[in-house]
N, C-alpha and C. Protein backbone atom coordinates (compact mmCIF):
# COMPACT_ATOMS: atom_id res chain seq x y z
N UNK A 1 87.43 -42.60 -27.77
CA UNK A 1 88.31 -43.64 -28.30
C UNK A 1 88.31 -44.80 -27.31
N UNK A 2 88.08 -46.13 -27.47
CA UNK A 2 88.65 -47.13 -27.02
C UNK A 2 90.16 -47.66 -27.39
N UNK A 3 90.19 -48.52 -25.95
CA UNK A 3 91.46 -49.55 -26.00
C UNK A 3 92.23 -50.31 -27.34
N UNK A 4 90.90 -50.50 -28.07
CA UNK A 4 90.78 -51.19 -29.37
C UNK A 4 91.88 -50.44 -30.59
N UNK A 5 91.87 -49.05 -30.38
CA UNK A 5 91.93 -48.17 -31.81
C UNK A 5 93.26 -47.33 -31.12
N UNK A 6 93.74 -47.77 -32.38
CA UNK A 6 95.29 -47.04 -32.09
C UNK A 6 95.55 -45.33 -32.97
N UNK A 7 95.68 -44.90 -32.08
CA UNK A 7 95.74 -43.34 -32.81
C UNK A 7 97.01 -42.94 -33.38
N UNK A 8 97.34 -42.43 -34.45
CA UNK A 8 98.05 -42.40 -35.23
C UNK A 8 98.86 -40.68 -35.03
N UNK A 9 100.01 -40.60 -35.16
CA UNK A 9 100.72 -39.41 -35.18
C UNK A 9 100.11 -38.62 -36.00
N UNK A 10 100.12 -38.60 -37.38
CA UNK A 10 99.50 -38.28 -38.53
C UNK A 10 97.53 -37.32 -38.49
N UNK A 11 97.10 -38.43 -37.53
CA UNK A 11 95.72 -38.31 -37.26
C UNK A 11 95.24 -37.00 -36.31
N UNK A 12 96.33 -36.54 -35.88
CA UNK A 12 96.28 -35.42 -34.59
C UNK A 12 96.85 -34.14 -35.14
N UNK A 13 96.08 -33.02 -34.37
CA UNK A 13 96.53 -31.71 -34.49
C UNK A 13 96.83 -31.01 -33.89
N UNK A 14 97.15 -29.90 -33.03
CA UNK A 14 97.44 -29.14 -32.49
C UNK A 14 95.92 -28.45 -32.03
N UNK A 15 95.24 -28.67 -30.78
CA UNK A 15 94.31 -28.00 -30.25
C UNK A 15 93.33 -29.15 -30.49
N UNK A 16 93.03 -30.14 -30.67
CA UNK A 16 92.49 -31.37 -30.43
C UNK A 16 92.08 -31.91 -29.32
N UNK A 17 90.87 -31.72 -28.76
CA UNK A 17 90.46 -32.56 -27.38
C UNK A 17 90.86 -33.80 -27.25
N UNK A 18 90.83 -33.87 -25.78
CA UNK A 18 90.91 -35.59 -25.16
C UNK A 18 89.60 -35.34 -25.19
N UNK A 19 88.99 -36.64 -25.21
CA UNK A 19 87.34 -37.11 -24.69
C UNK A 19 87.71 -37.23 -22.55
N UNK A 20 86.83 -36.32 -22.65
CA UNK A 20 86.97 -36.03 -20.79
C UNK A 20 86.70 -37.42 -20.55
N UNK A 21 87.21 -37.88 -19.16
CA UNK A 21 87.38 -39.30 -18.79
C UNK A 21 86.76 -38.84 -16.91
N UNK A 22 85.39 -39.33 -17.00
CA UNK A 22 84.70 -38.84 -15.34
C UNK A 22 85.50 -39.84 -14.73
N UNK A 23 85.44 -39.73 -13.14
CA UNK A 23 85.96 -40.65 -12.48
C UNK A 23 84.95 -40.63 -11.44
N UNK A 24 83.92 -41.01 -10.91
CA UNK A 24 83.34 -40.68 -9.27
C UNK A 24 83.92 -40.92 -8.41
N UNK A 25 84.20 -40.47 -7.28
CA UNK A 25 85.39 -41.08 -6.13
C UNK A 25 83.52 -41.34 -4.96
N UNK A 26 83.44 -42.21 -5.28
CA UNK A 26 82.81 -43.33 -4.17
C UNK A 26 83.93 -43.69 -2.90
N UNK A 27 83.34 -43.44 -1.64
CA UNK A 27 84.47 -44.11 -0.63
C UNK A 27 84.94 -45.44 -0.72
N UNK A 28 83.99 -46.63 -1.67
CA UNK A 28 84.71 -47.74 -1.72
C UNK A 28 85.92 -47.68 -2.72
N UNK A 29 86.29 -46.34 -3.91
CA UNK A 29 86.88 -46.06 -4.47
C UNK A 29 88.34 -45.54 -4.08
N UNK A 30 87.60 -45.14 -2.66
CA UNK A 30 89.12 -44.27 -2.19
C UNK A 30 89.60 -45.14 -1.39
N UNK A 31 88.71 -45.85 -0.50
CA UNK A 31 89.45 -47.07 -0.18
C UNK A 31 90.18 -48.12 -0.27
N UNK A 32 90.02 -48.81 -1.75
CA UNK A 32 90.60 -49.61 -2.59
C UNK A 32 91.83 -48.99 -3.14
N UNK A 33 91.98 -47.77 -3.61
CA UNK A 33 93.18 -47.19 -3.87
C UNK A 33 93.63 -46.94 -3.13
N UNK A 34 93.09 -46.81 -1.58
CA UNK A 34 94.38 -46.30 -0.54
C UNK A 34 95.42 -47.74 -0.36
N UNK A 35 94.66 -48.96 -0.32
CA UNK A 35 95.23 -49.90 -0.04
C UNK A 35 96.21 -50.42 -1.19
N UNK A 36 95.32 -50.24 -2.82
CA UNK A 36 96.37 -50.39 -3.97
C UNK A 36 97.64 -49.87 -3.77
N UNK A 37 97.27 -48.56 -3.38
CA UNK A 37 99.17 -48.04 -3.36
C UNK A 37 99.81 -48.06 -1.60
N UNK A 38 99.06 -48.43 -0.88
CA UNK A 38 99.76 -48.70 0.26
C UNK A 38 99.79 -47.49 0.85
N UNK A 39 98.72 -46.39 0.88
CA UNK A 39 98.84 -45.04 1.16
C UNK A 39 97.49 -45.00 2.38
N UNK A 40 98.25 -45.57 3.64
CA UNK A 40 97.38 -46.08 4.96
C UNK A 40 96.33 -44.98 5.58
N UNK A 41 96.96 -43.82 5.11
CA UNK A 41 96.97 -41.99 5.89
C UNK A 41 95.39 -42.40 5.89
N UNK A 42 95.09 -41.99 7.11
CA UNK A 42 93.41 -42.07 7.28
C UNK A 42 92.56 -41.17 6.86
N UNK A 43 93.64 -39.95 6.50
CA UNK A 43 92.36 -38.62 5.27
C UNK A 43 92.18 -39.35 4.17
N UNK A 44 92.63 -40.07 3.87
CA UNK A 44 92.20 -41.28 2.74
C UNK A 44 91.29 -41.92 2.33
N UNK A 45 90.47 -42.35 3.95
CA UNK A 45 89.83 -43.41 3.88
C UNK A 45 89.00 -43.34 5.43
N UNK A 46 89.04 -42.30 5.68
CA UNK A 46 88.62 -42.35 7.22
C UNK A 46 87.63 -40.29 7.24
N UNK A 47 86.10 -40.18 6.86
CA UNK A 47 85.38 -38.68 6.99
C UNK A 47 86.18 -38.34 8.32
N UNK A 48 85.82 -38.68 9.63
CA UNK A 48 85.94 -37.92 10.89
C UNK A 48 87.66 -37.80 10.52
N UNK A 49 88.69 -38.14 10.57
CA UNK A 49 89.71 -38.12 10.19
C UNK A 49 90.43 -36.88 9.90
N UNK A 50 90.05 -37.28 8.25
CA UNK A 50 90.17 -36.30 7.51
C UNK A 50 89.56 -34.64 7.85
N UNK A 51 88.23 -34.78 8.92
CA UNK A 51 87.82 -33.38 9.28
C UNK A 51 88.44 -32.47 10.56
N UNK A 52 89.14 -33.72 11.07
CA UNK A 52 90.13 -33.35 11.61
C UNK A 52 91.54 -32.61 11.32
N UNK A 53 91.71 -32.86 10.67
CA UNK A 53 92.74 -32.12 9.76
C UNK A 53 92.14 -30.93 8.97
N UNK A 54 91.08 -30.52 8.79
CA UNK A 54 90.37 -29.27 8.25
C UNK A 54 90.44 -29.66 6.71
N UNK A 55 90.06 -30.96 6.45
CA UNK A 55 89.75 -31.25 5.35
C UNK A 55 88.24 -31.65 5.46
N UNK A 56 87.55 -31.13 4.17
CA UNK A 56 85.73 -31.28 4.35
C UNK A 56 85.32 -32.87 4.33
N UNK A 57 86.37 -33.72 3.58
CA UNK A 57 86.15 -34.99 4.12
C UNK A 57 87.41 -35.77 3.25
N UNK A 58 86.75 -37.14 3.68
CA UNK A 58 88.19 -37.75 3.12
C UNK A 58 88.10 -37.82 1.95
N UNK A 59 89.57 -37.37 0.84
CA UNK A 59 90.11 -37.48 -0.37
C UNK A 59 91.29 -38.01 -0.91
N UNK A 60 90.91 -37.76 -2.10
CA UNK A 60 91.97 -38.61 -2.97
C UNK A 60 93.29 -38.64 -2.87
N UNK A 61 94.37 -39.64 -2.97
CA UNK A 61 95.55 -39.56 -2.44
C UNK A 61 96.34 -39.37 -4.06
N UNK A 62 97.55 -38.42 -4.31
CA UNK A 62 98.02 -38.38 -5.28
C UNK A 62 98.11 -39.53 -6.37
N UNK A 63 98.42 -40.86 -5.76
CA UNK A 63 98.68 -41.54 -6.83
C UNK A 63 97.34 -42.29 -7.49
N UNK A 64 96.45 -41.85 -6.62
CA UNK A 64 94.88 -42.45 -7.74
C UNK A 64 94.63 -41.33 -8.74
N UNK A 65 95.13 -39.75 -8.48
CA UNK A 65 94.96 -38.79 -9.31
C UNK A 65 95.53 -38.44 -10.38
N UNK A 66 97.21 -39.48 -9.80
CA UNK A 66 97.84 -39.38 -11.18
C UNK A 66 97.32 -40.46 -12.04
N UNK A 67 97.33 -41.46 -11.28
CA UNK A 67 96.25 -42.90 -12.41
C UNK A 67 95.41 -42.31 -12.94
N UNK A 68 94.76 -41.73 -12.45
CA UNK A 68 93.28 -40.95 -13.40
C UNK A 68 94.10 -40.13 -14.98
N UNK A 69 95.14 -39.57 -14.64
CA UNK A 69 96.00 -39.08 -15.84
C UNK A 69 96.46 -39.87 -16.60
N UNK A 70 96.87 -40.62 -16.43
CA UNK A 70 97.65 -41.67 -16.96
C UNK A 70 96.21 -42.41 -17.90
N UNK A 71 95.44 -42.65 -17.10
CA UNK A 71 94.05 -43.19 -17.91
C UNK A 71 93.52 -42.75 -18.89
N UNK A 72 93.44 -41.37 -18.74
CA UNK A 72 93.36 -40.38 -19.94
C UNK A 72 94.12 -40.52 -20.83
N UNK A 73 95.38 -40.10 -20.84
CA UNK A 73 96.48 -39.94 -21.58
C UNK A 73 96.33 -41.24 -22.37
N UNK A 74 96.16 -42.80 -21.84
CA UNK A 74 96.53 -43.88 -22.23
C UNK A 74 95.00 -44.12 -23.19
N UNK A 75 93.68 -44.00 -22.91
CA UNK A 75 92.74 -43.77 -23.47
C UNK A 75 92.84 -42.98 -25.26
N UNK A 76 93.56 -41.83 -25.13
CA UNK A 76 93.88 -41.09 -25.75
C UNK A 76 94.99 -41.58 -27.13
N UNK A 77 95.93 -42.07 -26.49
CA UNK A 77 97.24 -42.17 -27.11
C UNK A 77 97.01 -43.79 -28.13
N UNK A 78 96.10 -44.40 -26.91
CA UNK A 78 96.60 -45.95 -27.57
C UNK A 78 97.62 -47.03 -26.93
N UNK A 79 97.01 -48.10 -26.81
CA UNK A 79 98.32 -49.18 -26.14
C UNK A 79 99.93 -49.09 -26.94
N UNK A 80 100.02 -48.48 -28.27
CA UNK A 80 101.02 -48.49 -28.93
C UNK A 80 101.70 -47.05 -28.60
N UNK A 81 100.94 -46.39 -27.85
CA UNK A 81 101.82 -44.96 -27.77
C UNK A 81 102.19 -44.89 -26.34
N UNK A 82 103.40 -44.06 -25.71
CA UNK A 82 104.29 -43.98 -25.14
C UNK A 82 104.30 -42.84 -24.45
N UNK A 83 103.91 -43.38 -22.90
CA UNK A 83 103.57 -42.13 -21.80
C UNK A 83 105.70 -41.45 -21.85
N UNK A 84 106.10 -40.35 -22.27
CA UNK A 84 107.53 -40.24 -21.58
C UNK A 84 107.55 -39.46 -20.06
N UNK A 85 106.75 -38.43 -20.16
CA UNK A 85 106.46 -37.59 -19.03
C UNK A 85 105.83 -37.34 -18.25
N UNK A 86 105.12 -36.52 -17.51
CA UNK A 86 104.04 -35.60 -16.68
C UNK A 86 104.95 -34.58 -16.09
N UNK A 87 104.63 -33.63 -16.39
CA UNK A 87 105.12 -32.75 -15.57
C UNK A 87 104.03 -31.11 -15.31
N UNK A 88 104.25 -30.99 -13.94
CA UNK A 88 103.52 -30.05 -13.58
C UNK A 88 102.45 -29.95 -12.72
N UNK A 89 102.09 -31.53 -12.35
CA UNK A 89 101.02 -31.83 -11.38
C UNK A 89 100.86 -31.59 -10.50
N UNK A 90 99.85 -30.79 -9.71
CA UNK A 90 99.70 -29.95 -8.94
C UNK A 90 98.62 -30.25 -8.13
N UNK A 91 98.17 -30.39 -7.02
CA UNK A 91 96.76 -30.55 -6.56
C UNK A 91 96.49 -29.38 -6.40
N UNK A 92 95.53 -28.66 -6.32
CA UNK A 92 94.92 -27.27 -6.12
C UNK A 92 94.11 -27.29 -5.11
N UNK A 93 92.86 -28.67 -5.04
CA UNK A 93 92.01 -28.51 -3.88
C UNK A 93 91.91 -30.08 -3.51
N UNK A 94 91.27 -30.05 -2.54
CA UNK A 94 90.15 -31.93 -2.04
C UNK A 94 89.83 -31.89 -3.48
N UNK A 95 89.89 -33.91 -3.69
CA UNK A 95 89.22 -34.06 -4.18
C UNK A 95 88.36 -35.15 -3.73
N UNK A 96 87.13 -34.60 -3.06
CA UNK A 96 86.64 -35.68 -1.81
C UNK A 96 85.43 -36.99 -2.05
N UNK A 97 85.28 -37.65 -1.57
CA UNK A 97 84.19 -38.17 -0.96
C UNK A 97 83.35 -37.76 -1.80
N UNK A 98 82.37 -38.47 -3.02
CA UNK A 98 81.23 -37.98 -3.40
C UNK A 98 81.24 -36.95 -4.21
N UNK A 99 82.28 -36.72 -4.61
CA UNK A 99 82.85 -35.30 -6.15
C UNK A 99 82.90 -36.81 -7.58
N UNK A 100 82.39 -35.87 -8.55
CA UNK A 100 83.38 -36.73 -9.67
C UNK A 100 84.54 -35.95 -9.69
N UNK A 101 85.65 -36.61 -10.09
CA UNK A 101 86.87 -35.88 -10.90
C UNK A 101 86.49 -36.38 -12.15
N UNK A 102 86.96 -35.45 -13.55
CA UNK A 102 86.65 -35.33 -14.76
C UNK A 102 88.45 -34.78 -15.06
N UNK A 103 89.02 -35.74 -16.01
CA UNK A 103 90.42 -35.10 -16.58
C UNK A 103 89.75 -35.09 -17.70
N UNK A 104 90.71 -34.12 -18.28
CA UNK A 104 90.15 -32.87 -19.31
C UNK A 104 92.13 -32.62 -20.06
N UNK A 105 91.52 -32.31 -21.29
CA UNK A 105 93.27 -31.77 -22.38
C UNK A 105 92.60 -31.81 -23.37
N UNK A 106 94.02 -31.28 -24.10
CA UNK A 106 93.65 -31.28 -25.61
C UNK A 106 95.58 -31.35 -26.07
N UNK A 107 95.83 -31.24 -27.03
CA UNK A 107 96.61 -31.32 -28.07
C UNK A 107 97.35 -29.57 -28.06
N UNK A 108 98.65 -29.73 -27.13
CA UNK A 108 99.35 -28.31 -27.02
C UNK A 108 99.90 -28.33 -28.19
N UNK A 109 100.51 -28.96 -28.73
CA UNK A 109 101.84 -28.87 -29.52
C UNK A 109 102.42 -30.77 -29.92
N UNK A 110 102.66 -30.24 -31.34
CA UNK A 110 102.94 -31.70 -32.21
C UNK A 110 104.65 -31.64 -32.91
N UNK A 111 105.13 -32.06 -32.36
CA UNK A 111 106.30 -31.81 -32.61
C UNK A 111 107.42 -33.16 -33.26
N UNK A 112 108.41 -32.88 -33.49
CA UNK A 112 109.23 -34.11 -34.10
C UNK A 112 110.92 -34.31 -33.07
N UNK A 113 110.80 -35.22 -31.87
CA UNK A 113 111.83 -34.88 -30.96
C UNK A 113 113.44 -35.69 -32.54
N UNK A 114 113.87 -35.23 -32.89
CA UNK A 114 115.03 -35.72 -33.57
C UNK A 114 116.23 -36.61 -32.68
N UNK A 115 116.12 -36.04 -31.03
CA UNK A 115 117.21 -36.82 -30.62
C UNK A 115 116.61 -38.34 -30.04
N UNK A 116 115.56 -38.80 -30.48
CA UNK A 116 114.67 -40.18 -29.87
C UNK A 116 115.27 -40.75 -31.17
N UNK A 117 115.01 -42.33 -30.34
CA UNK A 117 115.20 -42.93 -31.75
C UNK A 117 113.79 -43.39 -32.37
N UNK A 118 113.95 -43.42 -33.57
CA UNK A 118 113.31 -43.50 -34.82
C UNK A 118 111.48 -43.80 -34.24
N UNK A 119 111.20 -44.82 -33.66
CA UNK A 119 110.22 -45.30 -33.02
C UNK A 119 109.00 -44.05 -32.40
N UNK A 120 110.14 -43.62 -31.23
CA UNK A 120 109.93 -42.60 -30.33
C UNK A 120 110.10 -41.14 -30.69
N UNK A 121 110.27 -40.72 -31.60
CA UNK A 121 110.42 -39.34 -31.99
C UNK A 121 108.99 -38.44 -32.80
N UNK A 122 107.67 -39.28 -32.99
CA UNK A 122 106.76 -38.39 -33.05
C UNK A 122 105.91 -37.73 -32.28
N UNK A 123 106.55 -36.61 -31.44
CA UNK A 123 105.72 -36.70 -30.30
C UNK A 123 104.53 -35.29 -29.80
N UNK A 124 104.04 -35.63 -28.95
CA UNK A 124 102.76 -34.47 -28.03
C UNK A 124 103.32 -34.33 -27.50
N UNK A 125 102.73 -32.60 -26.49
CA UNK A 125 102.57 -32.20 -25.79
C UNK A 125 101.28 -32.39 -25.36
N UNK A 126 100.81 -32.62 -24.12
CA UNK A 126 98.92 -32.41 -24.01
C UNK A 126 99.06 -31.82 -22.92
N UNK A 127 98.07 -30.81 -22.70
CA UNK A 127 98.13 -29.78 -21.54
C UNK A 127 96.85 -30.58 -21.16
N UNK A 128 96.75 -31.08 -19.66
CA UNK A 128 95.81 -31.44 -18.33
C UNK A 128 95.62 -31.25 -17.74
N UNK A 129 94.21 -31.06 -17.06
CA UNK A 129 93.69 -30.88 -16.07
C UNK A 129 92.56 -31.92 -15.45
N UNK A 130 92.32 -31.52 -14.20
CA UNK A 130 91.49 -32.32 -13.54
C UNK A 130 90.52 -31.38 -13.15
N UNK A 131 88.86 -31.64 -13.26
CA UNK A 131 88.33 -30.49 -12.50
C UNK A 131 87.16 -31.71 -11.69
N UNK A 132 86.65 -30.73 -10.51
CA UNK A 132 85.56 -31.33 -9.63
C UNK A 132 84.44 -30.15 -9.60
N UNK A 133 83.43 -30.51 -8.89
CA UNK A 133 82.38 -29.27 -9.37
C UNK A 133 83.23 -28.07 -8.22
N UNK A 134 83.97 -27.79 -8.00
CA UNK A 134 84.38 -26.68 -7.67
C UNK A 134 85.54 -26.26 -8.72
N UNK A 135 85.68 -26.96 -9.35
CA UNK A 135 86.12 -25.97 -11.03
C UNK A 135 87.66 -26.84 -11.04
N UNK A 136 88.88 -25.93 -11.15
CA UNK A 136 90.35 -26.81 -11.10
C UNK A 136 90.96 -27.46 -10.29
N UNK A 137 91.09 -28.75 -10.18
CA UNK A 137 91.10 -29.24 -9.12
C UNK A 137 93.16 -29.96 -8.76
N UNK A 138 93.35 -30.28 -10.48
CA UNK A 138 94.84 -30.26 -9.94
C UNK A 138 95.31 -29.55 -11.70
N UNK A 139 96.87 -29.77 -11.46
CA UNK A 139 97.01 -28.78 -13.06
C UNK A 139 97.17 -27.35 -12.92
N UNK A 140 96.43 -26.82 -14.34
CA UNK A 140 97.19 -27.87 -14.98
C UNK A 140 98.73 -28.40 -15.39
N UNK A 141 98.58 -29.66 -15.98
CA UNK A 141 100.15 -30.01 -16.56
C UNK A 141 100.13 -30.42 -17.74
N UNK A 142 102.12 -30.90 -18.07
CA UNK A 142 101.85 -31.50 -19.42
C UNK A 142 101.95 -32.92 -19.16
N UNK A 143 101.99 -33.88 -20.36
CA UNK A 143 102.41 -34.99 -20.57
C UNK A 143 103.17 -34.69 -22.12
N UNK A 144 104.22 -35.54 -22.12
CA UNK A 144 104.68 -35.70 -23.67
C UNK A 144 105.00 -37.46 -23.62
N UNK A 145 104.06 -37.21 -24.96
CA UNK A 145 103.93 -38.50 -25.55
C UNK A 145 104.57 -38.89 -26.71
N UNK A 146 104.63 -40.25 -27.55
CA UNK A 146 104.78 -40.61 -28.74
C UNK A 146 103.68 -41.56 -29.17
N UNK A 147 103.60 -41.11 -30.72
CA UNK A 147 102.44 -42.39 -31.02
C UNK A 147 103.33 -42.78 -32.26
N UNK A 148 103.07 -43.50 -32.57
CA UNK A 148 103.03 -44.17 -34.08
C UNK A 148 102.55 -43.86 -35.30
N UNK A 149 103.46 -43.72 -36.33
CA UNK A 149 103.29 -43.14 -37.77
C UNK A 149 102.02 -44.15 -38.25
């Protein structure tokens, strides 16, 4: 799905893939996000560093991992649909230097929240994950969303 195409409440089912969304973490990648969010920590952005700390090299800092979710999710949903949650996010391992990360879901549960108002009450569950070639890398979690009738 592109930016373009708005996905519809109606249009979704229960057990429905996201289209996996790769990410490569290039060090000019982890660098630029360390500075986007102001996250200086030199396992960030610094190999010898980070191997210092008994990390295999420098990796990703939570909030580029949750962006990577959020990218998905927003990929997924549509500019008209409505991140409400995340919950459950977990890092499990590095995600370092020269890995892709790949987020990965599908469609838990389609439900009708009654106490939202009118707008906001058709909503997902999507169960997520992140994997790197060493398999689960954070997750998984949910997000609950709303889209549009």
């Amino acid at each position: 799905m592109n930016w373009q195409t708005q996905r519809r409440w109606e249009e979704v089912n229960e057990g429905d893939p996201l289209n996996p969304v790769p990410f490569p973490l290039t060090v000019y990648r982890l660098v630029m996000a360390a500075g986007a969010n102001r996250d200086f920590n030199a396992i960030h952005h610094n190999t010898e560093h980070a191997q210092s700390t008994g990390a295999p090299e420098m990796y990703a800092n939570v909030m580029l991992l949750q962006g990577m979710w959020e990218r998905a999710i927003r990929e997924y949903i549509g500019t008209a649909g409505v991140l409400h949650a995340i919950r459950g996010f977990r890092m499990k391992s590095f995600n370092t230097a020269g890995d892709t990360v790949t987020v990965r879901g599908q469609v838990e549960r389609k439900w009708i929240d009654d106490s939202a108002d009118a707008a906001h009450r058709h909503r997902l569950d999507l169960r997520l994950w992140s994997e790197n070639r060493h398999g689960v890398s954070v997750g998984p979690g949910l997000a609950v969303v709303s889209l549009p009738r």
